[in-house]
PDB file of N, CA and C in Angstrom:
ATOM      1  N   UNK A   1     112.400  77.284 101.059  1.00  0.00           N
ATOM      2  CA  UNK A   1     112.287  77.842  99.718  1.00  0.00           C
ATOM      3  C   UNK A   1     110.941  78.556  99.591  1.00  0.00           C
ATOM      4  N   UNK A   2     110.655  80.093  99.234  1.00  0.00           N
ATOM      5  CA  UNK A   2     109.967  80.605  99.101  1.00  0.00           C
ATOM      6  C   UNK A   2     109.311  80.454  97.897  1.00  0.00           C
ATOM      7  N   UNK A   3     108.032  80.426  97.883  1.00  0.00           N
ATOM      8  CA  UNK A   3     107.198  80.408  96.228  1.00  0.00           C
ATOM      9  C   UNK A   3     107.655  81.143  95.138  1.00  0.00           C
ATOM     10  N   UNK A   4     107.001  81.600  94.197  1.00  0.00           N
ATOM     11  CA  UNK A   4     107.832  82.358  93.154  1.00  0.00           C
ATOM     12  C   UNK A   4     106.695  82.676  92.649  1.00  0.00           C
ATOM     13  N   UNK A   5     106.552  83.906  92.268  1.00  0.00           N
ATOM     14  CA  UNK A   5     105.467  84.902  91.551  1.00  0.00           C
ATOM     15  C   UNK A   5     105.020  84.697  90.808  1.00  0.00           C
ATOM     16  N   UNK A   6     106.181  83.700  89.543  1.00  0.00           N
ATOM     17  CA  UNK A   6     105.150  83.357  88.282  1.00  0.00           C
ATOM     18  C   UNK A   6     104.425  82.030  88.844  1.00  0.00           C
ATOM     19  N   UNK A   7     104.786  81.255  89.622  1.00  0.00           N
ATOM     20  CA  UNK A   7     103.811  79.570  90.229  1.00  0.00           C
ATOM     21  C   UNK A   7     102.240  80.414  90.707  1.00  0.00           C
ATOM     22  N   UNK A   8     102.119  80.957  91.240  1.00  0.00           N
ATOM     23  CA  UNK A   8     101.180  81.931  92.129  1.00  0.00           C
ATOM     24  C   UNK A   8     100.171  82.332  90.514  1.00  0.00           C
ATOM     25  N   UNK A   9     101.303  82.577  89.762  1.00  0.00           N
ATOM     26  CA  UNK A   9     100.382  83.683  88.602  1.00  0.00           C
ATOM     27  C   UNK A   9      99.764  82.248  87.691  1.00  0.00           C
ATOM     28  N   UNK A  10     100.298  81.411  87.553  1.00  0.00           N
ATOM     29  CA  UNK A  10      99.802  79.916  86.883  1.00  0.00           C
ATOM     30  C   UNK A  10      98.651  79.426  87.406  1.00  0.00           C
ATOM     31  N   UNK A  11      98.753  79.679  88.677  1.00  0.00           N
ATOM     32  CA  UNK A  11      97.210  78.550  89.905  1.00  0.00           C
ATOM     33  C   UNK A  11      96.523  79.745  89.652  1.00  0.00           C
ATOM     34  N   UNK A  12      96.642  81.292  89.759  1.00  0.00           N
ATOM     35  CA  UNK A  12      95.438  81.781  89.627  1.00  0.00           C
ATOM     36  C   UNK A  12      94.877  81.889  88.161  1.00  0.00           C
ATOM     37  N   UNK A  13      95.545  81.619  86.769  1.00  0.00           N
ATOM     38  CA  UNK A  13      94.898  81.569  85.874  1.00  0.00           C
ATOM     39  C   UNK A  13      94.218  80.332  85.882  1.00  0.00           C
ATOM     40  N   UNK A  14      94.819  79.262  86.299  1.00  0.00           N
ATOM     41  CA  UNK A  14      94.256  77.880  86.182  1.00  0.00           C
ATOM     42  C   UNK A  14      92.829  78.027  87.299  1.00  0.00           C
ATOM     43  N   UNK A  15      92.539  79.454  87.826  1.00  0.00           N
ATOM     44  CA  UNK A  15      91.818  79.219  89.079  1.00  0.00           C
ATOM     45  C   UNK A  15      90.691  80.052  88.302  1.00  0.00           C
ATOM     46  N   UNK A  16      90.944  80.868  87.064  1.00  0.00           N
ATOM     47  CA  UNK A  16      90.192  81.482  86.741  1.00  0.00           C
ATOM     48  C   UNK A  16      88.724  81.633  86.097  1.00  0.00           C
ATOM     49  N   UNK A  17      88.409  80.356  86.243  1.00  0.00           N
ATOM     50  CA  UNK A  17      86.920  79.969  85.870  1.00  0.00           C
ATOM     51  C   UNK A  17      86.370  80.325  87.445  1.00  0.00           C
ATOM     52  N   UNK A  18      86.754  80.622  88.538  1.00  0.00           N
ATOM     53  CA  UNK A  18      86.213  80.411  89.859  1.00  0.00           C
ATOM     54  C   UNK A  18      86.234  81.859  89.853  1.00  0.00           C
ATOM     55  N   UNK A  19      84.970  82.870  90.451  1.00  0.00           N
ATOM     56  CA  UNK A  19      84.564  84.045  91.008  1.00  0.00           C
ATOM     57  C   UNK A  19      85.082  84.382  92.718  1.00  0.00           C
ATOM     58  N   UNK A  20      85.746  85.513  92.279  1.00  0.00           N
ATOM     59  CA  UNK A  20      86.377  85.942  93.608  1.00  0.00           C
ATOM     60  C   UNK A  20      87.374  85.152  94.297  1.00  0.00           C
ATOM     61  N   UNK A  21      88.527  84.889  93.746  1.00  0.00           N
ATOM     62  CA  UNK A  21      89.588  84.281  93.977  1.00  0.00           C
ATOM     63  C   UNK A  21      90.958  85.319  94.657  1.00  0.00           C
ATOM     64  N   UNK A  22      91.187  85.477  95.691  1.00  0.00           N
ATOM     65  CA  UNK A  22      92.168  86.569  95.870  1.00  0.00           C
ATOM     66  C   UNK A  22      93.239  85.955  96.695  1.00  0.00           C
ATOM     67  N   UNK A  23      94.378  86.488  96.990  1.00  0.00           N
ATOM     68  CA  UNK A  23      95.141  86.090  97.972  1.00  0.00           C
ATOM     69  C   UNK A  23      96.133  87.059  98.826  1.00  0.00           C
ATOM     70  N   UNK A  24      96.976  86.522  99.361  1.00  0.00           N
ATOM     71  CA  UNK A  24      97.816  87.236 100.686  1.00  0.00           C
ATOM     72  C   UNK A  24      98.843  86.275 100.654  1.00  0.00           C
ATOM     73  N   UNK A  25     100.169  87.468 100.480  1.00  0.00           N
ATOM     74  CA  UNK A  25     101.822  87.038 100.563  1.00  0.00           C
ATOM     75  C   UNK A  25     101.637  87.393 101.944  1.00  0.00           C
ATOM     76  N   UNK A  26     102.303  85.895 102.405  1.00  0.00           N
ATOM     77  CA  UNK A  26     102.722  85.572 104.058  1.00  0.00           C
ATOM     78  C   UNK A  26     104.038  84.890 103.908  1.00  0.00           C
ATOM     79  N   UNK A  27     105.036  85.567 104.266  1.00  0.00           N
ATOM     80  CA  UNK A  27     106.116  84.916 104.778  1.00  0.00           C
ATOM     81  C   UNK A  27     107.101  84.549 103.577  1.00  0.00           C
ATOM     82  N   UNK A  28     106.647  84.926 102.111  1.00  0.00           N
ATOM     83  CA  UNK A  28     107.446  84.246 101.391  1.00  0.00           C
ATOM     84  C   UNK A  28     106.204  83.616 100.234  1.00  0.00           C
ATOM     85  N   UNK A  29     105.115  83.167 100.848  1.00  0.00           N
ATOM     86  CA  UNK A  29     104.065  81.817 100.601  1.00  0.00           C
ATOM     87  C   UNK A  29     102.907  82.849 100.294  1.00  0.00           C
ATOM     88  N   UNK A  30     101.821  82.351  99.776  1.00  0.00           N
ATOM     89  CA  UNK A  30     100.523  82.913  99.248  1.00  0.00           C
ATOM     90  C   UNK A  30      99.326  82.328  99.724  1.00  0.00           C
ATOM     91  N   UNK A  31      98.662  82.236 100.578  1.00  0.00           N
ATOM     92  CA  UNK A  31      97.352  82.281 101.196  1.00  0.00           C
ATOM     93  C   UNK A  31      96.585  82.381 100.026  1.00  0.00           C
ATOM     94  N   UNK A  32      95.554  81.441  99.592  1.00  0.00           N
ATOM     95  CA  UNK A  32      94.575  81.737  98.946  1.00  0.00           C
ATOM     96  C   UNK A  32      92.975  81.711  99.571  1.00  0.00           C
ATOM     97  N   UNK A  33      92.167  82.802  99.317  1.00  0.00           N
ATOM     98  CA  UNK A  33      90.981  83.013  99.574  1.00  0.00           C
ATOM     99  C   UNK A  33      89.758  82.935  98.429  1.00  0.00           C
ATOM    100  N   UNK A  34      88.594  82.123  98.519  1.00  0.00           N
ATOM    101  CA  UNK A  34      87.652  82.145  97.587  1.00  0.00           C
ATOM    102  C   UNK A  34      86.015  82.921  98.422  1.00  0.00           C
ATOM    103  N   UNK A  35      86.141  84.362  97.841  1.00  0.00           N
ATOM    104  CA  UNK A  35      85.106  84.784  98.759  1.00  0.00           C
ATOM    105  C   UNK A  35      85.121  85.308  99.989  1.00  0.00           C
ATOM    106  N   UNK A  36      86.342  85.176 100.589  1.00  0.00           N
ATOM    107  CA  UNK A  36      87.129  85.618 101.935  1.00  0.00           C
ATOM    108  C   UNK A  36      87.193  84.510 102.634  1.00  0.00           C
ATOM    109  N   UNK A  37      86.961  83.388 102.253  1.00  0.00           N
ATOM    110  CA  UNK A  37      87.324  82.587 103.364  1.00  0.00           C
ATOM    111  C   UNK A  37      88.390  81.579 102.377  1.00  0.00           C
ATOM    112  N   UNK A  38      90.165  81.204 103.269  1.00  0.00           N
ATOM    113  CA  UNK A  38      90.526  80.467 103.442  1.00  0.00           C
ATOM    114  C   UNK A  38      90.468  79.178 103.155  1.00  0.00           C
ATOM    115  N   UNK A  39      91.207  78.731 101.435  1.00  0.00           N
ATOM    116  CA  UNK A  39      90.693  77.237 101.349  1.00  0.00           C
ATOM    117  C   UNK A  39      91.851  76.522 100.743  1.00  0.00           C
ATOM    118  N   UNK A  40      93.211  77.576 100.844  1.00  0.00           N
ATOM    119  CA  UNK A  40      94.491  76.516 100.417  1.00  0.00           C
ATOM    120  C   UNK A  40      95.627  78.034 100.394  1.00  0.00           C
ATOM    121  N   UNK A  41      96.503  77.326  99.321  1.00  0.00           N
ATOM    122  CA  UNK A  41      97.733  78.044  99.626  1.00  0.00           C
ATOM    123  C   UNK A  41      99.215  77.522  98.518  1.00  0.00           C
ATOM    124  N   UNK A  42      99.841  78.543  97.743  1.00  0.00           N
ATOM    125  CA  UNK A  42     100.816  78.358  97.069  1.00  0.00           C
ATOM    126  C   UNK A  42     102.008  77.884  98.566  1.00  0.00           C
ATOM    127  N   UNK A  43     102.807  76.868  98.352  1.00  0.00           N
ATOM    128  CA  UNK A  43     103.455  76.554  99.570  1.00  0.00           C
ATOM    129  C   UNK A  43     104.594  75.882  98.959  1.00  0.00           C
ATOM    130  N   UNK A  44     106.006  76.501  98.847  1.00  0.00           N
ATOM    131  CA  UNK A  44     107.123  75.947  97.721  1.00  0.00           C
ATOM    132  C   UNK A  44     106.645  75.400  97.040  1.00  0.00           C
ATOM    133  N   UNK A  45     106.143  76.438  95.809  1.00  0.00           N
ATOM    134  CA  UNK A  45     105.825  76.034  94.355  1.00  0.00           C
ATOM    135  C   UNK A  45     104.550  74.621  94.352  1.00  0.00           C
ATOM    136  N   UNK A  46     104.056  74.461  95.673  1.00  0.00           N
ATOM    137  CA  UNK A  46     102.895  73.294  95.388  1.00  0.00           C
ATOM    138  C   UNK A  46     101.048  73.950  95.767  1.00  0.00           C
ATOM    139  N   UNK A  47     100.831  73.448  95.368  1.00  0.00           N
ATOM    140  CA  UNK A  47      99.696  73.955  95.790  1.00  0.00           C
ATOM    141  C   UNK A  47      98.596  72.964  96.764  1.00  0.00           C
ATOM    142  N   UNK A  48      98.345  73.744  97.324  1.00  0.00           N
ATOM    143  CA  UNK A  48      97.658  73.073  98.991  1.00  0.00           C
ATOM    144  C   UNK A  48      96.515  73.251  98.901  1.00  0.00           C
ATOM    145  N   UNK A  49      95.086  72.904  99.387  1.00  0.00           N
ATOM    146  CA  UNK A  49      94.275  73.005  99.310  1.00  0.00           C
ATOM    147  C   UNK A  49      94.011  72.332 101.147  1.00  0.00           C
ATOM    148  N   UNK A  50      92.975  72.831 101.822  1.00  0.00           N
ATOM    149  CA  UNK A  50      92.441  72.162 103.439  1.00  0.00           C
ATOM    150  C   UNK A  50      91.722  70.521 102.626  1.00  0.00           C
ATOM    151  N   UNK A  51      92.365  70.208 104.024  1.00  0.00           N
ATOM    152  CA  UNK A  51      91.401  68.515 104.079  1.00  0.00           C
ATOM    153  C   UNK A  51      89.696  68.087 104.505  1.00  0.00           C
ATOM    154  N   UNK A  52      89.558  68.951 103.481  1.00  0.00           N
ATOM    155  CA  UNK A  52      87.937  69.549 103.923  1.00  0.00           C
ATOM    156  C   UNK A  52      87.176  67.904 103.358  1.00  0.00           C
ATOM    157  N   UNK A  53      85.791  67.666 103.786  1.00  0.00           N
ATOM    158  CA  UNK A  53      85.489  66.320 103.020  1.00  0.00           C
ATOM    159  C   UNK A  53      85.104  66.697 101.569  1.00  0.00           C
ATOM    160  N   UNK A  54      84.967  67.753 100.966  1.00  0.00           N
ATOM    161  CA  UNK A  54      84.679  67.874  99.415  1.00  0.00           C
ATOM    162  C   UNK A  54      85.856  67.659  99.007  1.00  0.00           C
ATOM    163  N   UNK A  55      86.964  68.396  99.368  1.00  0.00           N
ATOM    164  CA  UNK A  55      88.401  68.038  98.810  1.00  0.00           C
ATOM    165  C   UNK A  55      88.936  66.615  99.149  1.00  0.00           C
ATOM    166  N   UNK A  56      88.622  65.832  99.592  1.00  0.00           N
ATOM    167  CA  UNK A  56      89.123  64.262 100.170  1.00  0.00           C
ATOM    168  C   UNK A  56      88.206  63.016  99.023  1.00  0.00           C
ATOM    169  N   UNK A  57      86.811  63.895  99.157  1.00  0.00           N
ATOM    170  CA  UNK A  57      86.165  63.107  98.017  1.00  0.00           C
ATOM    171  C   UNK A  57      86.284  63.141  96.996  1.00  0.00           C
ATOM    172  N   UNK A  58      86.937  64.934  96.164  1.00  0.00           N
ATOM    173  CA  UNK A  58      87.071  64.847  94.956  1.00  0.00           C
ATOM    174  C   UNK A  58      88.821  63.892  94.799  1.00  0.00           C
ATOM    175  N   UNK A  59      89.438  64.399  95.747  1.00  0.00           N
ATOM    176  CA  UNK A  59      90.875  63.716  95.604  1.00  0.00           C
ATOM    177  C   UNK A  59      91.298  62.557  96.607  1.00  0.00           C
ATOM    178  N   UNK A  60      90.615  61.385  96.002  1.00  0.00           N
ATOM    179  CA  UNK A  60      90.894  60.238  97.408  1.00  0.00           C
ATOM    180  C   UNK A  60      92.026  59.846  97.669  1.00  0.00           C
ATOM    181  N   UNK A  61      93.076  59.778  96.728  1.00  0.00           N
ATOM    182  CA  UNK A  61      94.473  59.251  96.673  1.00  0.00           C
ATOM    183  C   UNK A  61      95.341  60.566  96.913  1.00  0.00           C
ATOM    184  N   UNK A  62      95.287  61.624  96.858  1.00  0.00           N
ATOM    185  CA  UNK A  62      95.304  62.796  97.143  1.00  0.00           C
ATOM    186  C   UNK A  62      96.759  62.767  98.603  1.00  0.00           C
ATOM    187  N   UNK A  63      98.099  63.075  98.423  1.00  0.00           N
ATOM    188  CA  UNK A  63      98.826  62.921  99.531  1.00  0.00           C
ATOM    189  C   UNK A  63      98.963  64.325 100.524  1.00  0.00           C
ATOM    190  N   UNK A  64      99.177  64.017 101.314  1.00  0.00           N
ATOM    191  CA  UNK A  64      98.704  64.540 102.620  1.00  0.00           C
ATOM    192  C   UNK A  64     100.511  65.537 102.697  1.00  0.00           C
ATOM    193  N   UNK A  65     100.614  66.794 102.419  1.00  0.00           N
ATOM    194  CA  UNK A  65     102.013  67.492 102.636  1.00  0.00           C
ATOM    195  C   UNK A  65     101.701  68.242 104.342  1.00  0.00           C
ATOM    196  N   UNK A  66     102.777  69.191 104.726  1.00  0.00           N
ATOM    197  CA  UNK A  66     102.676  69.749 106.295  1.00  0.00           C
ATOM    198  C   UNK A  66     103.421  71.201 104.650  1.00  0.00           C
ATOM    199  N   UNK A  67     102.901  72.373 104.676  1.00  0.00           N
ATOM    200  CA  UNK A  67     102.948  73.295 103.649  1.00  0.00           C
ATOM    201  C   UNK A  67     103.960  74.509 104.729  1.00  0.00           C
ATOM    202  N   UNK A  68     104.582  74.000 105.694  1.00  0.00           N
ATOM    203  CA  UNK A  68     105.703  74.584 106.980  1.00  0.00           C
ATOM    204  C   UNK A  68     105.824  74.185 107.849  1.00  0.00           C
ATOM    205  N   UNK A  69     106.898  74.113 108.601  1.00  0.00           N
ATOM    206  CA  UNK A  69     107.091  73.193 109.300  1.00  0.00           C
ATOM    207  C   UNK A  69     106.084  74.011 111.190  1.00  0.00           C
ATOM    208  N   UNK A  70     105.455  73.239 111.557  1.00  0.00           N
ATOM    209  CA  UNK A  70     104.711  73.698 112.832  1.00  0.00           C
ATOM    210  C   UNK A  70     102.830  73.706 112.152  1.00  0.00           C
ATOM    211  N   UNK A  71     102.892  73.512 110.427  1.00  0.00           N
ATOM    212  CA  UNK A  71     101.414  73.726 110.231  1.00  0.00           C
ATOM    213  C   UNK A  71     100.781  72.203 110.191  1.00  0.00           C
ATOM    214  N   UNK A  72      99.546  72.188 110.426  1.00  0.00           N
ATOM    215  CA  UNK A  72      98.707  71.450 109.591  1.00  0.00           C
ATOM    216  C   UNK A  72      98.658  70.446 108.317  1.00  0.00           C
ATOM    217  N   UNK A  73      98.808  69.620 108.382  1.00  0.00           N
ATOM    218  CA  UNK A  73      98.625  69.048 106.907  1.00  0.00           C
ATOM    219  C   UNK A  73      97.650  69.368 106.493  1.00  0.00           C
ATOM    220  N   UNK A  74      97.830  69.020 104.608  1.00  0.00           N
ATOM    221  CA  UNK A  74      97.037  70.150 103.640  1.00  0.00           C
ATOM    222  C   UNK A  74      96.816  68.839 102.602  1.00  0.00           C
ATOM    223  N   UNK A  75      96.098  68.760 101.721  1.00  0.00           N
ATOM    224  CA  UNK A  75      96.204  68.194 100.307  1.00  0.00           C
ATOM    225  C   UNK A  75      96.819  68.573  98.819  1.00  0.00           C
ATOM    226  N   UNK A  76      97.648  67.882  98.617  1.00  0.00           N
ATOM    227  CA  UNK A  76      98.469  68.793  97.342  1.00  0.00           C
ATOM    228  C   UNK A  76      97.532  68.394  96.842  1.00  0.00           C
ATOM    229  N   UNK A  77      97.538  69.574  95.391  1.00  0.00           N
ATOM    230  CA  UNK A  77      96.314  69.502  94.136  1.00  0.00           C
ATOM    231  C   UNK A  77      97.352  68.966  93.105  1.00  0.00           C
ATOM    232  N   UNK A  78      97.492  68.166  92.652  1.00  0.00           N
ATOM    233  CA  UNK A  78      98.437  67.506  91.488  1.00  0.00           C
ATOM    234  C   UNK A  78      97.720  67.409  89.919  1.00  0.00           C
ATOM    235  N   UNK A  79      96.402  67.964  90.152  1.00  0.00           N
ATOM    236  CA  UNK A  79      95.478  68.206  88.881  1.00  0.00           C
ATOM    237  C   UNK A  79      95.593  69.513  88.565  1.00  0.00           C
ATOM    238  N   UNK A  80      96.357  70.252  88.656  1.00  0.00           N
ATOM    239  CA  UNK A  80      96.691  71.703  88.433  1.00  0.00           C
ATOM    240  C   UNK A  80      96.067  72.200  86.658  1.00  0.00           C
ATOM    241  N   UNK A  81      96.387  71.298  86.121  1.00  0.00           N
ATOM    242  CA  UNK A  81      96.081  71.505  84.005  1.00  0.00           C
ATOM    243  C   UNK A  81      94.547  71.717  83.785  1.00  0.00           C
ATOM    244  N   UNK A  82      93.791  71.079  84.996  1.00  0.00           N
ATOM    245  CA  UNK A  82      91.809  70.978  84.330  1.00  0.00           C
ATOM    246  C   UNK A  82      91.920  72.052  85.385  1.00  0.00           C
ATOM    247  N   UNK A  83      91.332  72.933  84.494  1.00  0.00           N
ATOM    248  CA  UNK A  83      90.148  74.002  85.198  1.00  0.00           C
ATOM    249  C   UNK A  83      88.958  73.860  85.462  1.00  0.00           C
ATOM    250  N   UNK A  84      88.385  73.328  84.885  1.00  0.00           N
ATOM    251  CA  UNK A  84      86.946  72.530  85.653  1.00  0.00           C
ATOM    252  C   UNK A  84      87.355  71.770  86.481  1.00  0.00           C
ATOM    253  N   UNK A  85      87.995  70.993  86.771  1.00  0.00           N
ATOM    254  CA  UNK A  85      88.357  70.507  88.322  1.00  0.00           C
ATOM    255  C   UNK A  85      88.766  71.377  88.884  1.00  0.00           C
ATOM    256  N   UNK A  86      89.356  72.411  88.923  1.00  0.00           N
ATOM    257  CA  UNK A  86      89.947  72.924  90.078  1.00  0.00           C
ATOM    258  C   UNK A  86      88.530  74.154  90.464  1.00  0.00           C
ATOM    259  N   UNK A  87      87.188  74.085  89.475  1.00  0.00           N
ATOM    260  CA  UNK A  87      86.612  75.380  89.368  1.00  0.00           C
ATOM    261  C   UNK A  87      85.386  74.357  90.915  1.00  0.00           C
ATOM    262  N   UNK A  88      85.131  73.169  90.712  1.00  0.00           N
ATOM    263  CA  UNK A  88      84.477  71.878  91.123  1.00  0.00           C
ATOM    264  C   UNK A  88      85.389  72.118  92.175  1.00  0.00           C
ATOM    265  N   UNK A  89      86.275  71.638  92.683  1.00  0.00           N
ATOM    266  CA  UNK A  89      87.112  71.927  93.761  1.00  0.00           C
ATOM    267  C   UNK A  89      86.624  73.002  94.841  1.00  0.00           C
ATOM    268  N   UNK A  90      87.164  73.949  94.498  1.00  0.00           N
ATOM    269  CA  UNK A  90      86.861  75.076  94.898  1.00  0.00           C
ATOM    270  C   UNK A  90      85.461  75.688  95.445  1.00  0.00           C
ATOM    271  N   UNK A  91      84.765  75.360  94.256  1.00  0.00           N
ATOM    272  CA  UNK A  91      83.507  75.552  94.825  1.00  0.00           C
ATOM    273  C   UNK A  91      82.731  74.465  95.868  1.00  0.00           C
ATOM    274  N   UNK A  92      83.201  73.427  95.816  1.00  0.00           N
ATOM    275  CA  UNK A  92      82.363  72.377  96.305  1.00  0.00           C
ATOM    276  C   UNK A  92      83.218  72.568  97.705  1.00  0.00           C
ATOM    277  N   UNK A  93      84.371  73.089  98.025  1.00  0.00           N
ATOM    278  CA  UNK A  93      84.623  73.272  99.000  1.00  0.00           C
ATOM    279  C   UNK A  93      84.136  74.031 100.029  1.00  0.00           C
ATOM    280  N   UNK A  94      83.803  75.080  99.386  1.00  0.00           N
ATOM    281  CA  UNK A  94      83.014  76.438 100.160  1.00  0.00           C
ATOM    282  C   UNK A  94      82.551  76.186 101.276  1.00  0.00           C
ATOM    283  N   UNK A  95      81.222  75.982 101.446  1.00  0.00           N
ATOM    284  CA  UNK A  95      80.395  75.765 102.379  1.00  0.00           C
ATOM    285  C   UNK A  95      81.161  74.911 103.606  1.00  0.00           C
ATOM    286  N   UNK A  96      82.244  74.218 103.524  1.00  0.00           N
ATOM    287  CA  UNK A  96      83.021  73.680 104.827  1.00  0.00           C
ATOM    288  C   UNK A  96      84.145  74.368 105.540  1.00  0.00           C
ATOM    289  N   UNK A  97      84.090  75.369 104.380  1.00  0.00           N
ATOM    290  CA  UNK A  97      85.396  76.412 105.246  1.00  0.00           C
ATOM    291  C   UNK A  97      85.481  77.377 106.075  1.00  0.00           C
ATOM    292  N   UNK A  98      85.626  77.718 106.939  1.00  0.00           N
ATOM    293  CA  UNK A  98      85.330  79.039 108.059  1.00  0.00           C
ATOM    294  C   UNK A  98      85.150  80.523 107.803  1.00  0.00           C
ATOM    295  N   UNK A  99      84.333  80.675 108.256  1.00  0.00           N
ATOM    296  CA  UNK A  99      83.786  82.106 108.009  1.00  0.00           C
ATOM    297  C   UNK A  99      85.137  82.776 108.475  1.00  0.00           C
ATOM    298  N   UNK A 100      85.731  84.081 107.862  1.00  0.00           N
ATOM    299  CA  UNK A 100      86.458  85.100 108.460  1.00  0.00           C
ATOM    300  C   UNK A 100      86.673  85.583 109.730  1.00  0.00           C
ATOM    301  N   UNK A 101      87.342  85.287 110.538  1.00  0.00           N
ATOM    302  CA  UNK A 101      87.533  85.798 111.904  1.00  0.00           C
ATOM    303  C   UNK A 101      86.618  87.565 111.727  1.00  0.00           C
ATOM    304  N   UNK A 102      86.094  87.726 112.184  1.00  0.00           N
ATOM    305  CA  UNK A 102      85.760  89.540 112.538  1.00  0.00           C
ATOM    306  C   UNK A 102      86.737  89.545 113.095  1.00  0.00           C
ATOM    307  N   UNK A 103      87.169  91.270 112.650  1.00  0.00           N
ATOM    308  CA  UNK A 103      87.938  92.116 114.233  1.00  0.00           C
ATOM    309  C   UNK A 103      87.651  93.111 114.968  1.00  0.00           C
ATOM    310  N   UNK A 104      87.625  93.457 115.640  1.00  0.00           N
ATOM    311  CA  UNK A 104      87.159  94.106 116.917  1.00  0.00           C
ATOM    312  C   UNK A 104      87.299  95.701 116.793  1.00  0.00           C
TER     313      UNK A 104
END
């Protein structure tokens, strides 16, 4: 089941206290970027976030989804309604997430 345009359009208003929030339709699914780097993802209508340690500390009970089958497990965000959490989230994630591949 592919995401749906208005779920995508909900997380980025709910995302909208956070500067430079953009994303990328892959496959159906939405890649989200804060700043250019990679820190979650609309994934059938849930929203994913990496198992970074800011995201594990803000969400300890936090369950562990696979957001396709062959990926990674991810952390669903189930606090979707506070925007200051998700603005805290986000940002406190930053600094653990990978710089942008360069290309050649």
């Amino acid at each position: 089941m592919a995401s749906t345009k208005e779920y995508l359009s909900f997380i980025l208003e709910q995302l909208s206290l956070v500067e430079d929030i953009t994303y990328r339709k892959m496959m159906g699914e939405y890649v989200l970027y804060h700043r250019g780097r990679v820190f979650g993802g609309i994934y059938d209508d849930r929203f994913l976030v990496k198992p970074v340690r800011a995201a594990q500390k803000l969400m300890p009970n936090a369950e562990y989804e696979i957001p396709y089958e062959g990926a990674k497990k991810m952390l669903l965000v189930d606090n979707v309604d506070d925007r200051g959490f998700l603005m805290k989230l986000v940002n406190d994630m930053y600094n653990e997430l990978s710089e942008p591949k360069r290309r050649k």
